[in-house]
Protein backbone atom coordinates (compact mmCIF):
# COMPACT_ATOMS: atom_id res chain seq x y z
CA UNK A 1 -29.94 -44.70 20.45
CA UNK A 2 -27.65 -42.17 20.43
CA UNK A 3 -28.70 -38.47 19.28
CA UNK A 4 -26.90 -37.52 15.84
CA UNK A 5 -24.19 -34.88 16.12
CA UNK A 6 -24.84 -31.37 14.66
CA UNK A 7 -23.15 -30.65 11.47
CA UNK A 8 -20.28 -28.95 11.98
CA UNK A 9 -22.47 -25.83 9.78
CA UNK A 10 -24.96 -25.52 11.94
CA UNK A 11 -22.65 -26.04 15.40
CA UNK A 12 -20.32 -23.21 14.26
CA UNK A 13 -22.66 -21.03 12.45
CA UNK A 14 -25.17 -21.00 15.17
CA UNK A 15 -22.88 -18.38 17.59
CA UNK A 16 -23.14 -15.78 14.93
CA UNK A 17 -24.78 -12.78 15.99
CA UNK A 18 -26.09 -11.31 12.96
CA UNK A 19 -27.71 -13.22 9.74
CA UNK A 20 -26.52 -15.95 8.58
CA UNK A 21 -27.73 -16.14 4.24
CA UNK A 22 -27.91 -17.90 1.87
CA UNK A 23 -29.33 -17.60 -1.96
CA UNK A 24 -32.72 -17.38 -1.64
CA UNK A 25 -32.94 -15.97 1.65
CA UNK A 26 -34.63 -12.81 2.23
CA UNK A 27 -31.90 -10.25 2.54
CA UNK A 28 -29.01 -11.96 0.64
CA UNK A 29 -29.07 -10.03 -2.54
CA UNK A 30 -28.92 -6.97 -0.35
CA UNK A 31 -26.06 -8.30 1.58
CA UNK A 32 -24.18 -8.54 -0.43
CA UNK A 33 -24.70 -5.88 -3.00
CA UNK A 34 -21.57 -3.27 -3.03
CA UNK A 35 -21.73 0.07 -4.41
CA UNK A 36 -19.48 -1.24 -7.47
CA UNK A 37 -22.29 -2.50 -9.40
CA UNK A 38 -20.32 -4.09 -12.10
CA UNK A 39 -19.84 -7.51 -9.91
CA UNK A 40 -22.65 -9.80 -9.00
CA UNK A 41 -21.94 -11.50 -5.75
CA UNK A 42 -23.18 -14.84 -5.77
CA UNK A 43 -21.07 -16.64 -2.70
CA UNK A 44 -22.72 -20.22 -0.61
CA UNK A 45 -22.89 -17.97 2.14
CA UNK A 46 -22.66 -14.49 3.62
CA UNK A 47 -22.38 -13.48 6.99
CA UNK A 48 -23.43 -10.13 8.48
CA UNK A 49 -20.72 -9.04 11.13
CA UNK A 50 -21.65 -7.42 14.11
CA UNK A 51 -18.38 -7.56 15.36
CA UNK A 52 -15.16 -9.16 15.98
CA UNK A 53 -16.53 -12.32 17.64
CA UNK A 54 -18.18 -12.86 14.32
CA UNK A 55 -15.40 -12.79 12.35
CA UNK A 56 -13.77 -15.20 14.25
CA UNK A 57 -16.18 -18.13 14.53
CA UNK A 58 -16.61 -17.37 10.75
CA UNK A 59 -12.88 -18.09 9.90
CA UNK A 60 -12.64 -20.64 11.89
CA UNK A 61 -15.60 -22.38 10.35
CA UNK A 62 -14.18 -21.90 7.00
CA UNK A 63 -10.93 -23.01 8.27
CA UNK A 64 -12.47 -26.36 9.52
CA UNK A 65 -14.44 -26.94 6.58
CA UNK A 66 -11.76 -25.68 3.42
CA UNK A 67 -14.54 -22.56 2.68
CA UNK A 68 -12.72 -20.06 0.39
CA UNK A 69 -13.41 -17.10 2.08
CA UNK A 70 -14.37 -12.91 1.24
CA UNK A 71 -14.67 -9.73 2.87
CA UNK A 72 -17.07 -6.38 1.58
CA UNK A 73 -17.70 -3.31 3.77
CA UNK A 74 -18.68 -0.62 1.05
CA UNK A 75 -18.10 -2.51 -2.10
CA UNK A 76 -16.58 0.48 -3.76
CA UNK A 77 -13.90 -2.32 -4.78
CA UNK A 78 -15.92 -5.05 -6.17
CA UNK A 79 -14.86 -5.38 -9.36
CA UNK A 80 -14.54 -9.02 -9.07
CA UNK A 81 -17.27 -11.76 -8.59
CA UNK A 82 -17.39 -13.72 -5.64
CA UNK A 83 -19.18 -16.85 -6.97
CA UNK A 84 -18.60 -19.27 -4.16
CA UNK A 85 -17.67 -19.56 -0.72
CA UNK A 86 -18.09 -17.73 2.30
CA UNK A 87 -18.61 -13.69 2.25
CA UNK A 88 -18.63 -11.86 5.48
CA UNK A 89 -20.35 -8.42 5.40
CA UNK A 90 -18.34 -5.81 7.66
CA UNK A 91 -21.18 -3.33 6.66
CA UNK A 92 -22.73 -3.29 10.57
CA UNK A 93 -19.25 -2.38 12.28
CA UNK A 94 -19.17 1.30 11.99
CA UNK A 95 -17.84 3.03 15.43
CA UNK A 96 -15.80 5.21 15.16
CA UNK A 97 -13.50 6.56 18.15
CA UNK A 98 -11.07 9.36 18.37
CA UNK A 99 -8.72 10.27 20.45
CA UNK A 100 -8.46 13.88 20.33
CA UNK A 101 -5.23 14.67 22.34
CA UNK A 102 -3.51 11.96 20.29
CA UNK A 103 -4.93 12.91 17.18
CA UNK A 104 -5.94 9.08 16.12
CA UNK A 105 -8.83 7.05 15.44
CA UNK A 106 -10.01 3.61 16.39
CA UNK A 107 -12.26 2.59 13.55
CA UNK A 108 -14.28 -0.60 13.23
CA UNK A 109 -14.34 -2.90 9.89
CA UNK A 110 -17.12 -1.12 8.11
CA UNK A 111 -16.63 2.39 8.87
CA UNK A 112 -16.45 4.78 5.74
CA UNK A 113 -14.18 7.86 5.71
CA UNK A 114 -17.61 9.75 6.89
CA UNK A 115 -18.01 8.69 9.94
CA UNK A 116 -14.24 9.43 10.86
CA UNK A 117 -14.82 12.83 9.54
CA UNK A 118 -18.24 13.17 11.52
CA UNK A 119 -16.34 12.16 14.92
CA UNK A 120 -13.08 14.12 14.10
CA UNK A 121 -14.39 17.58 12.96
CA UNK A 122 -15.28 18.24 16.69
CA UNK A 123 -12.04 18.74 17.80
CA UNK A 124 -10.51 20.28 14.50
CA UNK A 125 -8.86 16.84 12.60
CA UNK A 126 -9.33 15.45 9.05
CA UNK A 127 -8.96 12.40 7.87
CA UNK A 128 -6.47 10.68 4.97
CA UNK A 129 -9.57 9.59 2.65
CA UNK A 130 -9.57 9.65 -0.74
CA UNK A 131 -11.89 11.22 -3.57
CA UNK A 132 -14.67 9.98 -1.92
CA UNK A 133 -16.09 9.94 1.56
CA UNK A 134 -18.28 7.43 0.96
CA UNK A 135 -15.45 4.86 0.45
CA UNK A 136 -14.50 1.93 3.21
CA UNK A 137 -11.73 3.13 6.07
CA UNK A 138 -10.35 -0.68 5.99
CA UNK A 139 -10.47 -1.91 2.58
CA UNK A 140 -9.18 1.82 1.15
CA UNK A 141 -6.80 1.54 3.36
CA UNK A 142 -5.19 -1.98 3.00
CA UNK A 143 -4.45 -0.93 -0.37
CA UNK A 144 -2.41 1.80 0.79
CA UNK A 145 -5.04 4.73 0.16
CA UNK A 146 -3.98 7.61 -1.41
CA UNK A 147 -5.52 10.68 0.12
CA UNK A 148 -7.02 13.78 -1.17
CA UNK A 149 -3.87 15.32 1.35
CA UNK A 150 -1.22 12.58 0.04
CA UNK A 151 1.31 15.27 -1.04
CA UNK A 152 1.55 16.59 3.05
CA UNK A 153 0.83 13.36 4.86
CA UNK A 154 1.59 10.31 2.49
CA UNK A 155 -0.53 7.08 2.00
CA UNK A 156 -3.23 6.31 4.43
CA UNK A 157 -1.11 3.27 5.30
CA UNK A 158 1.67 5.58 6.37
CA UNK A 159 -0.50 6.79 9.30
CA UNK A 160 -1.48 3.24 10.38
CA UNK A 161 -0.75 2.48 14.55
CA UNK A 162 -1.93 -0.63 14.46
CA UNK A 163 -4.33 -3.09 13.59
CA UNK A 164 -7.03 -5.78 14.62
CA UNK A 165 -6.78 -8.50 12.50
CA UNK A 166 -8.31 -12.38 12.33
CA UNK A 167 -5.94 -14.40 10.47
CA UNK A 168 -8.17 -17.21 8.20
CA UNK A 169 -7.11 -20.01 11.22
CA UNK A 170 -9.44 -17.93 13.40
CA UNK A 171 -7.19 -16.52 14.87
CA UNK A 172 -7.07 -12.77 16.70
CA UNK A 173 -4.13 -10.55 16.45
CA UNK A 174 -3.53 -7.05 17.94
CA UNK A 175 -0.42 -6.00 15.16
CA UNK A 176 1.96 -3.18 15.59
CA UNK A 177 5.57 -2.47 14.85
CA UNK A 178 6.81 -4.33 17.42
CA UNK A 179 4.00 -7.14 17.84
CA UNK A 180 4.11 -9.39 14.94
CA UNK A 181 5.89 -6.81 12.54
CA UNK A 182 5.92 -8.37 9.37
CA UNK A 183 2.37 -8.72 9.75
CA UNK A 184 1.57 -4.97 10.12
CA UNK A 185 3.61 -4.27 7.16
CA UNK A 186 1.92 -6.88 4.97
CA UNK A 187 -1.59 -5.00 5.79
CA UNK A 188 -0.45 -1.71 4.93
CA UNK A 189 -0.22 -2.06 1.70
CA UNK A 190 -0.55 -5.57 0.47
CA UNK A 191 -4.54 -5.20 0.56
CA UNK A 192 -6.53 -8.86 2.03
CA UNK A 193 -4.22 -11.10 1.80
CA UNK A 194 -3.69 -12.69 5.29
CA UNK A 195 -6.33 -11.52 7.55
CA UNK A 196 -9.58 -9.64 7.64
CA UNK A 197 -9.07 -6.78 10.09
CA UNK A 198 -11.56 -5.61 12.52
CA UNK A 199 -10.34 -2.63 13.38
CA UNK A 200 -7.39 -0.41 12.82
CA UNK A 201 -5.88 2.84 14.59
CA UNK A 202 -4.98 5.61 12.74
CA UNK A 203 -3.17 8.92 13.17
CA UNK A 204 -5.53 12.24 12.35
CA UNK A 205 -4.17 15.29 9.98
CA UNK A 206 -4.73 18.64 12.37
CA UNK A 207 -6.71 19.77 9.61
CA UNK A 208 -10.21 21.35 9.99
CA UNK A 209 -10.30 24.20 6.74
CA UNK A 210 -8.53 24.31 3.52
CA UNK A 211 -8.91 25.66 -0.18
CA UNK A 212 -10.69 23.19 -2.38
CA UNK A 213 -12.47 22.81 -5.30
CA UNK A 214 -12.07 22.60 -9.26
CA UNK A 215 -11.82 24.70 -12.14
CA UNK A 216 -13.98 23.30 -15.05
CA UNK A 217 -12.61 24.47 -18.56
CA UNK A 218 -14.33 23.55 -21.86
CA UNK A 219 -13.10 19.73 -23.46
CA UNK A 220 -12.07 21.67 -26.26
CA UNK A 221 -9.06 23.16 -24.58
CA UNK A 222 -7.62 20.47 -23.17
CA UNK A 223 -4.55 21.00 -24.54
CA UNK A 224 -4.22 24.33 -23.01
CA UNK A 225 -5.04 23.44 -19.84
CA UNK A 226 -3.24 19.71 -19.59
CA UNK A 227 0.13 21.50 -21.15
CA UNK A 228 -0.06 24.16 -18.61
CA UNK A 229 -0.62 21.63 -15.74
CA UNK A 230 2.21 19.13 -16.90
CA UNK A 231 4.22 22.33 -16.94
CA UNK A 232 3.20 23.99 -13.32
CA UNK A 233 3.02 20.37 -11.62
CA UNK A 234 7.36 19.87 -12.88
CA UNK A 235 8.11 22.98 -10.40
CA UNK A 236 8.36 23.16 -7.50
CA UNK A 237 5.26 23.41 -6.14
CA UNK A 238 5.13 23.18 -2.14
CA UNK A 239 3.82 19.79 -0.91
CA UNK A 240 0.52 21.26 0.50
CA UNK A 241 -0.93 22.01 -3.30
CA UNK A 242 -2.56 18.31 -4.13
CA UNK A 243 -4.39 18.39 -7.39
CA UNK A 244 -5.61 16.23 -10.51
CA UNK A 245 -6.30 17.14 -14.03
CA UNK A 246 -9.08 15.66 -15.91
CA UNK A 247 -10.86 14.76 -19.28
CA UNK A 248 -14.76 14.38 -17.78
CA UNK A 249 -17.74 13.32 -20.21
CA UNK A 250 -20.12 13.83 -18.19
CA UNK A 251 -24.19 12.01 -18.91
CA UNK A 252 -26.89 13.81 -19.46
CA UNK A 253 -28.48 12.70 -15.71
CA UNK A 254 -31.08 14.46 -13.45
CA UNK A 255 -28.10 13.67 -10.40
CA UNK A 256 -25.38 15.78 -12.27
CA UNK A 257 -26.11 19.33 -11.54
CA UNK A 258 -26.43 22.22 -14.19
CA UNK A 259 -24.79 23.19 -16.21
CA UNK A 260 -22.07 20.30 -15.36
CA UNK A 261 -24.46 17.96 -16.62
CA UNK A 262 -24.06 16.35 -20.23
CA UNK A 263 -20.71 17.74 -21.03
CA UNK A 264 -17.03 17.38 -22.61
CA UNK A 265 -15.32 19.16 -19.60
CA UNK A 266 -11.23 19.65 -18.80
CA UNK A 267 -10.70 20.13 -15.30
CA UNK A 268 -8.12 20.98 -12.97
CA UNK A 269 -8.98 19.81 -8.84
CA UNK A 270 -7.19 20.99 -5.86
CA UNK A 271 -6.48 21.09 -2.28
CA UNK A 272 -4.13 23.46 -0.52
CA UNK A 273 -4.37 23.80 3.37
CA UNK A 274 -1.89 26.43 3.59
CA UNK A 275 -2.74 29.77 3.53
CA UNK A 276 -5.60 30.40 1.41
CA UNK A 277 -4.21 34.03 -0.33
CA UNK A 278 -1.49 32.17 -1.41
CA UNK A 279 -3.03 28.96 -2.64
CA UNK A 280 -5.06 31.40 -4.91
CA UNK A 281 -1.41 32.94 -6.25
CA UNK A 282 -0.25 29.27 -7.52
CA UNK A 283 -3.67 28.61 -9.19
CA UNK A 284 -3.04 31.58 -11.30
CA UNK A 285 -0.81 29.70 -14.06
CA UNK A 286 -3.89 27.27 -13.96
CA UNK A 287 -6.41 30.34 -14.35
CA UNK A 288 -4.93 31.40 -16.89
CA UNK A 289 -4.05 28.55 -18.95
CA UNK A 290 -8.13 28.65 -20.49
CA UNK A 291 -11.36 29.85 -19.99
CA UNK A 292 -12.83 28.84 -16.54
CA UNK A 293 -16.55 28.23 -17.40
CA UNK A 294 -17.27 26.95 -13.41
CA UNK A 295 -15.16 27.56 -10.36
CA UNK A 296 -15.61 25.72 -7.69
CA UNK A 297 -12.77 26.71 -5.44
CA UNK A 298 -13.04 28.00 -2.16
CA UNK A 299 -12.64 28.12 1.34
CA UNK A 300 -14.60 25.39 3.36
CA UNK A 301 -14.68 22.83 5.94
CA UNK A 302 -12.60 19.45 5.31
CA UNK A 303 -16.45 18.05 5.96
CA UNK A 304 -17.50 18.99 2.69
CA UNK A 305 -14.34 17.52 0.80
CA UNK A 306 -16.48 15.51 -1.54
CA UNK A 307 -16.94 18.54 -3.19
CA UNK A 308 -13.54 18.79 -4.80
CA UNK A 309 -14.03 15.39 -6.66
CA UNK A 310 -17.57 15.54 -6.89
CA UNK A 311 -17.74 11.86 -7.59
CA UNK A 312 -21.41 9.83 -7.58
CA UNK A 313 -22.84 9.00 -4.16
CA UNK A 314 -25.03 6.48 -5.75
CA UNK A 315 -24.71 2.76 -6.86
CA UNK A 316 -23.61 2.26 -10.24
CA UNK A 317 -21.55 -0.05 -12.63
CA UNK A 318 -18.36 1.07 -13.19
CA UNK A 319 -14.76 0.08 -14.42
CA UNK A 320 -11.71 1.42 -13.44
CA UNK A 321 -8.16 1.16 -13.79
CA UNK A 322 -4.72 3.27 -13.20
CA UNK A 323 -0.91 2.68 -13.93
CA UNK A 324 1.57 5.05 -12.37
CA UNK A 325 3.63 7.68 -14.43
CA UNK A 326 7.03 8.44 -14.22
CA UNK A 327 6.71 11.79 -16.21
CA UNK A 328 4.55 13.72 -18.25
CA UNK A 329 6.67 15.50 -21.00
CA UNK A 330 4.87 17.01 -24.04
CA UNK A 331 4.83 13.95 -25.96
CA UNK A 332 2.96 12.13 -23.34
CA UNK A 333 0.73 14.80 -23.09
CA UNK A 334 -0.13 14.42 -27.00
CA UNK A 335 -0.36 10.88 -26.40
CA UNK A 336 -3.21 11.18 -23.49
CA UNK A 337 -5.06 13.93 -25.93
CA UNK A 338 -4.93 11.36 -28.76
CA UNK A 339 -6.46 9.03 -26.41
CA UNK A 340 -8.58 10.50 -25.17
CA UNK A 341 -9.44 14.51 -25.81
CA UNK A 342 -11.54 16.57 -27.95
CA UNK A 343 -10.76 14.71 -30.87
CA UNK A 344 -11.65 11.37 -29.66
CA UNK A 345 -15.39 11.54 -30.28
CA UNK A 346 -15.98 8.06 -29.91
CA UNK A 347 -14.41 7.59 -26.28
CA UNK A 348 -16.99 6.19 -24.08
CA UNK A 349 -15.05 6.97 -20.78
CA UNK A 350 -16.49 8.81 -17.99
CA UNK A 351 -13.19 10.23 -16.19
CA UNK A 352 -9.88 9.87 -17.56
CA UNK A 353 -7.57 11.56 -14.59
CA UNK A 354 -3.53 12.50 -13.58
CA UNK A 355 -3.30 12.62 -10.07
CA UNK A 356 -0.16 14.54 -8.93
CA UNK A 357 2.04 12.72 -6.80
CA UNK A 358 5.34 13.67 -4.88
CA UNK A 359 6.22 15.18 -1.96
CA UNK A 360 5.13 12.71 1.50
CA UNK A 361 3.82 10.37 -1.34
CA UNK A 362 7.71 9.81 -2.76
CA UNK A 363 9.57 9.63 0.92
CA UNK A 364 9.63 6.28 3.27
CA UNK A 365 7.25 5.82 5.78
CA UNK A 366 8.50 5.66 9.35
CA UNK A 367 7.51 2.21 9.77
CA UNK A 368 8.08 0.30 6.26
CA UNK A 369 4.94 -0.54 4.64
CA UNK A 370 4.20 -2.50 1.16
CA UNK A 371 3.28 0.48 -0.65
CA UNK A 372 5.26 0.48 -4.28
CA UNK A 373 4.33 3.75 -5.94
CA UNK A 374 6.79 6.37 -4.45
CA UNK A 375 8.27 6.44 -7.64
CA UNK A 376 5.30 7.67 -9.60
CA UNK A 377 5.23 11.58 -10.13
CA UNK A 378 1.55 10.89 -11.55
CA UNK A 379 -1.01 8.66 -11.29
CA UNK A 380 -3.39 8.12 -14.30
CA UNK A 381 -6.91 6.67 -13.40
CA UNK A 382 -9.62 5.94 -15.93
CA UNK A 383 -13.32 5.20 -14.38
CA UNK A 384 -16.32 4.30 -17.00
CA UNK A 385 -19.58 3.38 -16.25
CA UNK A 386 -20.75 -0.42 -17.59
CA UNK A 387 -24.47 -0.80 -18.36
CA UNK A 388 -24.50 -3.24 -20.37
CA UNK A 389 -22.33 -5.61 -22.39
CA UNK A 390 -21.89 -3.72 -25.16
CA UNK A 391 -20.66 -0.75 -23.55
CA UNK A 392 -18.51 -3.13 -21.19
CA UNK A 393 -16.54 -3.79 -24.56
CA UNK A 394 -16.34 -0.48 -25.36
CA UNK A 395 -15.10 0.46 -21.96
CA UNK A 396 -12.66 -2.81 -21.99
CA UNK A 397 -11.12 -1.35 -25.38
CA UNK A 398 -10.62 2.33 -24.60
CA UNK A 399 -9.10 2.00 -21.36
CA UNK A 400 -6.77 -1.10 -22.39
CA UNK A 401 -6.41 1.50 -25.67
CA UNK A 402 -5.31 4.46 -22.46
CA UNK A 403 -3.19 2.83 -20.78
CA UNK A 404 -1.04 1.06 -23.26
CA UNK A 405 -0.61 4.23 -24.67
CA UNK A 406 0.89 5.73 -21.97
CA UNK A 407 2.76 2.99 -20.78
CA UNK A 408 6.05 4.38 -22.44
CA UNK A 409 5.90 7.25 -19.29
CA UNK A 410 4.79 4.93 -16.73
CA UNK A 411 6.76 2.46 -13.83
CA UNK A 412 4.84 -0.67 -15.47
CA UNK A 413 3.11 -1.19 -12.24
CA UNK A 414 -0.75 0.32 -10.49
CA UNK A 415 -1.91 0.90 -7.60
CA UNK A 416 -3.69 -2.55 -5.96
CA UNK A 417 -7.21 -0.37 -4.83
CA UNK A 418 -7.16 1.11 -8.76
CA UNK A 419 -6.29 -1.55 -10.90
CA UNK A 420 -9.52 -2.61 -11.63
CA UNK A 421 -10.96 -6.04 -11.90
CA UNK A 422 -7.19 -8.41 -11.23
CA UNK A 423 -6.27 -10.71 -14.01
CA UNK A 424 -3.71 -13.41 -13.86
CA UNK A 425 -0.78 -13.30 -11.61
CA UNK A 426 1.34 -11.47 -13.78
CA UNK A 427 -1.22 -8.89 -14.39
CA UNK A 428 -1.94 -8.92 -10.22
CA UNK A 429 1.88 -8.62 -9.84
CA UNK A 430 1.77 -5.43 -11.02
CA UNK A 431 0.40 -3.59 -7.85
CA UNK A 432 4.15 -4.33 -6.09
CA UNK A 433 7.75 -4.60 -6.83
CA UNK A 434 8.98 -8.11 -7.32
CA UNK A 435 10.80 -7.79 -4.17
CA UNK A 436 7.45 -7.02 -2.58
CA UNK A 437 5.42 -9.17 -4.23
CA UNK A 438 7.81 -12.19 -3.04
CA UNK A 439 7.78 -10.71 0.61
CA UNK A 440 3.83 -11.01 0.38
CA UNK A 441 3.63 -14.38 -0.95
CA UNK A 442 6.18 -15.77 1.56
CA UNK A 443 3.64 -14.22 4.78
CA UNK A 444 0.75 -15.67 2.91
CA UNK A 445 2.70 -19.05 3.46
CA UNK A 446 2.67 -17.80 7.21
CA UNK A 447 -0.80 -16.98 7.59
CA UNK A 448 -2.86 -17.98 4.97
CA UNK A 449 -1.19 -20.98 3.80
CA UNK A 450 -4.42 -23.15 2.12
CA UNK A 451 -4.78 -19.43 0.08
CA UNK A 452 -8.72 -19.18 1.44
CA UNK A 453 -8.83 -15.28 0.99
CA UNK A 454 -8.49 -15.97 -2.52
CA UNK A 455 -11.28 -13.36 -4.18
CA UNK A 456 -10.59 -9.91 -5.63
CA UNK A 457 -6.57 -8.81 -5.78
CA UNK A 458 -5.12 -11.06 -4.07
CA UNK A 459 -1.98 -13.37 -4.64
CA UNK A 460 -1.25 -16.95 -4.23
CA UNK A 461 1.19 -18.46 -1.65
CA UNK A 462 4.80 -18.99 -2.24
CA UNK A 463 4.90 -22.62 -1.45
């Protein structure tokens, strides 16, 4: 009698290196658990990666057996449930190598902004993250990534060399501008929607100090301080000053320091890494705009960038959202206030923020890329944490509430890592021109053509 084969589950899953989960197991809720609290993963499966090899015989199993199929590293982005299917963990791939004398990076699937910093320091480099060190180098990334430095050195895509990438087929491509080139542009930018990459190389900004920090102003002047900021972001500011204003309610929590903690604040964040003398001359019109209660700028190490943002390092629930802005004349300065200032008592979000744009940010990359917001002078992000249903609503209300509001001064469209949990395709749409947004969906025909990296903001195929 002839032995039965093995399942094709158990023939392909059994060359996996790391664990192989399922619900129930011990481990799985931990696996796959992001920081973004807000979405519970509940997938068939999840793999943890230990490297590329895993990746691969994962696709392909899901590409023999129809899986639908998911990616998580940090889970800063998961807004979105995965409630089937296969999701592979990139959490264990975390080296990190630089290149000094180039100035780049080769950094694995799972690596977070830092590690990069932790290897790069050493020889006097910085990074392109965002608000947040703690965030995913890949996922961030794929979405573009706009940096803390965007207004010097443009979108973290920008500054991509190349790329290690496993189409869903199984397949392993090394992706450049001249190897498979509409591939490499559809990763920088157009977030998962053909591949899962394993690694990517990046360029390094020769940046080791820089003036950072925030002045923290009472809620109650807002209006001083956001009219004063429209007004001194509209000149000509040079292209190193990168800043944010912001309307912060901030919980009464044991992890928010005093005496931060449990109030309406107005902010203004920056980060200049030109001469630090005259950084502190443009801040004046800022200065002087309101009361500072708590300054925070100064000289320090890129290392300790998290301090400009001071965002949470711990897991939460949270929901966010931005559109981009074209302007930000007086009247849309009212209209944010009305929204969302002193007088709106009731308004249960946590950070309602205009990122300055321009400069790098508005100009081409050398190599095109899918980014769409070059056109945005702004950038208008509104975070609130979720603990329950009823505050979910709440949340859902104020920040649909926000940005219609506001959606007179803005481009109609968001950024893809932003936008907050995707709706239909219209509303996904959104993240790219329609140009764009057709370019994508044609290379998803190319590479993902059965649409099985079909979870968070993605889009379907053409065909």
């Amino acid at each position: 009698m002839t032995a039965p084969h093995p399942t094709p589950d158990l023939f392909a899953l059994s060359d996996i290196r790391g664990p192989v989960l399922r619900p129930g197991d011990d481990g799985y809720t931990d696996e796959v658990t992001g920081f973004n609290l807000s979405a519970t993963h509940t997938p068939d499966l999840v793999i943890g990666a230990t490297g590329t090899d895993d990746v691969v015989t994962a696709l392909r199993w899901a590409s023999a057996t129809g899986t639908p199929v998911s990616v998580q590293a940090t889970g800063h982005g998961a807004n979105y449930p995965i409630d089937n299917g296969l999701l592979i963990s990139t959490s264990r791939m975390t080296d990190v190598r630089v290149d000094p004398g180039e100035r780049i990076a080769t950094v694995s699937a799972g690596a977070k902004w830092r590690h990069v910093l932790e290897a790069a320091a050493p020889h006097g480099l910085g990074a392109l993250n965002g608000s947040s060190t703690d965030a995913g180098v890949v996922g961030y990334t794929l979405g573009g990534g706009l940096p803390v430095l965007g207004r010097p050195y443009g979108y973290a895509s920008d500054l991509v060399r190349s790329f290690q990438v496993v189409t869903p087929d199984g397949t392993l491509h090394e992706v450049d501008a001249d190897h498979e080139p509409e591939l490499f542009w559809a990763l920088r930018g157009g977030k998962g929607n053909v591949g899962i990459v394993t690694s990517l190389v990046c360029e390094l900004p020769p940046v080791s100090r820089l003036l950072g920090g925030a002045l923290y102003c009472a809620g109650e002047d807002a209006e001083a301080l956001l009219t004063a900021y429209a007004k001194w972001t509209s000149s000509p500011l040079p292209e190193e000053m990168c800043s944010a204003f912001g309307l912060l309610r901030l919980p009464p929590l044991p992890q928010i320091p005093e005496p931060l903690r449990g109030r309406f604040w107005s902010r203004v964040a920056i980060a200049w890494t030109g001469d630090p003398a005259e950084g502190e001359r443009l801040l004046e019109p800022i200065r002087a705009a309101a009361p500072v209660v708590v300054d925070t700028v100064a000289e320090m190490d890129y290392t300790a960038v998290d301090q400009i943002y001071a965002e949470p390092q711990d897991p939460l629930p949270a929901r966010e959202s931005c559109t981009l802005q074209r302007e930000l004349p007086p009247e849309a300065v009212r209209t944010l206030l009305d929204e969302a200032g002193p007088t709106a008592t009731d308004c249960p979000l946590l950070v309602v923020q205009l990122r300055h744009m321009g400069g790098a940010l508005a100009r081409p990359p050398a190599v095109e890329d899918a980014v769409c917001a070059r056109d945005a002078q702004y950038l208008l992000e509104t975070v609130a944490v979720t603990p329950s249903p009823a505050a979910a609503e709440a949340v859902e209300r104020a920040t649909v509430a926000v940005h219609t509001a506001m959606a007179p001064y803005g481009t109609g469209r968001t950024m893809v890592n932003i936008h907050g949990t995707p709706g239909d395709d219209t509303d996904r749409a959104r993240a790219w021109t329609p140009e764009v947004h057709s370019r994508l969906q044609h290379t998803k025909d190319t590479y993902d053509p059965a649409n099985l990296l079909r979870f968070g903001h993605t889009i379907p195929p053409a065909a």
